[in-house]
Protein backbone atom coordinates (compact mmCIF):
# COMPACT_ATOMS: atom_id res chain seq x y z
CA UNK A 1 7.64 2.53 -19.61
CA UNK A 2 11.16 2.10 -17.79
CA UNK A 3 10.55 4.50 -15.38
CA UNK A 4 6.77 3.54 -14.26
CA UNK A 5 8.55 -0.47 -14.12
CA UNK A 6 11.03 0.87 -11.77
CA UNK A 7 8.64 2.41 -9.42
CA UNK A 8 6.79 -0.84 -9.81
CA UNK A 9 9.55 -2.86 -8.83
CA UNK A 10 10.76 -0.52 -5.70
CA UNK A 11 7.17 -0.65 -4.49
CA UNK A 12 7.44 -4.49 -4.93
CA UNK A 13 10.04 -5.12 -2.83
CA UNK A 14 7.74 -4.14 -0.04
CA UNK A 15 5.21 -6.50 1.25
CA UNK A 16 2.47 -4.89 -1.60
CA UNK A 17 2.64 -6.50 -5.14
CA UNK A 18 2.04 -3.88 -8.45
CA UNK A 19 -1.43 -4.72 -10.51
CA UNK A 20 -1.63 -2.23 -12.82
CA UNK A 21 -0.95 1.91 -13.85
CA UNK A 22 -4.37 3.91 -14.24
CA UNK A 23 -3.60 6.89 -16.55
CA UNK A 24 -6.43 9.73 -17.02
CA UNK A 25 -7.68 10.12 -20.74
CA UNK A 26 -6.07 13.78 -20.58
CA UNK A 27 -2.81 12.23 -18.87
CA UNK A 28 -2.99 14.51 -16.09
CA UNK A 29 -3.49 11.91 -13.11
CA UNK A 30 -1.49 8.35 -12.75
CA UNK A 31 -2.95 6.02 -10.49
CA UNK A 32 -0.62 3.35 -9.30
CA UNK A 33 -2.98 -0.39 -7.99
CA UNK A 34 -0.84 -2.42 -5.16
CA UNK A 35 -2.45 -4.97 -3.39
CA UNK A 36 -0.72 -6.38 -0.30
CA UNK A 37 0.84 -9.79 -0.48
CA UNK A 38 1.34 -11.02 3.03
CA UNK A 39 0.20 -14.11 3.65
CA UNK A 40 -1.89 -14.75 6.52
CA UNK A 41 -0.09 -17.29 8.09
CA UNK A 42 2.86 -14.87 8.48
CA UNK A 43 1.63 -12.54 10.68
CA UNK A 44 0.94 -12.47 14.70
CA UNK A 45 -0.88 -10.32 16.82
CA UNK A 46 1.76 -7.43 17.89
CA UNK A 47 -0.22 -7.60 21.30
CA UNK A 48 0.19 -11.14 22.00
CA UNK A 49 1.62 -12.76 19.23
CA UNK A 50 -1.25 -14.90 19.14
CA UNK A 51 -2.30 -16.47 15.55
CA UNK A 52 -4.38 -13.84 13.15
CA UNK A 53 -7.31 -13.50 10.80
CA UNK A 54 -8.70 -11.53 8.67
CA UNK A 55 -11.72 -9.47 8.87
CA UNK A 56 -11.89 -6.72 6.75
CA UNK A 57 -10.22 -5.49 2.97
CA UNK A 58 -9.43 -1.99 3.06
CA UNK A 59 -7.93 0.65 0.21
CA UNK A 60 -5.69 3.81 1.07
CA UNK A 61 -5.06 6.15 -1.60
CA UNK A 62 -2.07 8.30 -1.34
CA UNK A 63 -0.66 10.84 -2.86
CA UNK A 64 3.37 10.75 -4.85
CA UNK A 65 5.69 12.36 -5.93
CA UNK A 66 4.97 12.56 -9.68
CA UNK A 67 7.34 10.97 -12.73
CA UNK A 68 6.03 12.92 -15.19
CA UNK A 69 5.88 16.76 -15.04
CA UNK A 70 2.43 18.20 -15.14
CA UNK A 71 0.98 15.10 -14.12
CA UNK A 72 -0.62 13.88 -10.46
CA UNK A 73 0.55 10.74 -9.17
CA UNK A 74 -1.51 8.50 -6.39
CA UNK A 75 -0.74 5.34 -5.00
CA UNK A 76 -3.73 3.15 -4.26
CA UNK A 77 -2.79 0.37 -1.61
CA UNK A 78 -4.82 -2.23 -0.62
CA UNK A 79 -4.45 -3.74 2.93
CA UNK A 80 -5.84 -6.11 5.37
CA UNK A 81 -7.39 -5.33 9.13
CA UNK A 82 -6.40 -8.27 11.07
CA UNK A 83 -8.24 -9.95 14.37
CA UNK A 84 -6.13 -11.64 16.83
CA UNK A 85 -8.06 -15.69 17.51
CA UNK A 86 -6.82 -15.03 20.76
CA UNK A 87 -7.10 -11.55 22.63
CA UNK A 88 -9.92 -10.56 19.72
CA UNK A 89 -7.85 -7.25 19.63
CA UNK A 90 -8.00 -5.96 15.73
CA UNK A 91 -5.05 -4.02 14.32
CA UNK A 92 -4.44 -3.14 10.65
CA UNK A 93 -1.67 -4.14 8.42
CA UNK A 94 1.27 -1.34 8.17
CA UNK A 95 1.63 0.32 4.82
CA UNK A 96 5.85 0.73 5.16
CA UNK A 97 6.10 3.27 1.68
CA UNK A 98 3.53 5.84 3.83
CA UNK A 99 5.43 8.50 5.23
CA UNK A 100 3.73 8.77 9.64
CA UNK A 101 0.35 10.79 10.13
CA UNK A 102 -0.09 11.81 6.58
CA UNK A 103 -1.95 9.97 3.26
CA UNK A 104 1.20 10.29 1.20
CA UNK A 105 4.13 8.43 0.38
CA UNK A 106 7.81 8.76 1.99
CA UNK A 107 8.94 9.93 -1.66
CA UNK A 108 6.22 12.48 -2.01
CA UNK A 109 7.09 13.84 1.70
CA UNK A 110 10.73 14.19 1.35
């Protein structure tokens, strides 16, 4: 659908990449699959800005604003915990579309 594209393509533009749309077999519940698409390579330690790797895959689900009325809408985002090669501190990787302290989206919160 347009609409589910468009959502696709906002969340895009962030460092997570779309996979795919879950829908419930009563359509009640969408469940939207990003994956994050940073590249190691790209990101330093924010402690010492020493060079990264990763050690661990992680998944967030969080909760949106729905398109469709009657209908729940999640966000599944899958991230990366990083460990610095230098200071061994680990840190995760920032999901920018989750609104501070909570496990839902900015659009869901506003």
């Amino acid at each position: 659908m347009l609409f589910e594209q468009s959502i696709a393509n906002y969340l895009s533009l962030q460092p997570f990449e779309y996979i795919n749309t879950e829908i419930a077999e009563d359509g009640k519940h969408r469940l939207l699959h990003l994956k994050s698409s940073n590249e190691t390579e790209d990101v330093q330690c924010p402690f010492c800005n020493g060079q990264v790797h990763i050690c661990g895959n992680y998944s967030m689900r969080l909760r949106d604003m729905p398109v469709y009325p009657g209908t729940r809408q999640n966000v599944e985002a899958n991230y990366h915990r990083y460990r610095c090669q230098k200071c061994s501190r680990t840190f995760s990787e920032e999901i920018p579309f989750k609104y501070p302290q909570t496990r839902m989206t900015e659009r869901a919160a506003s």
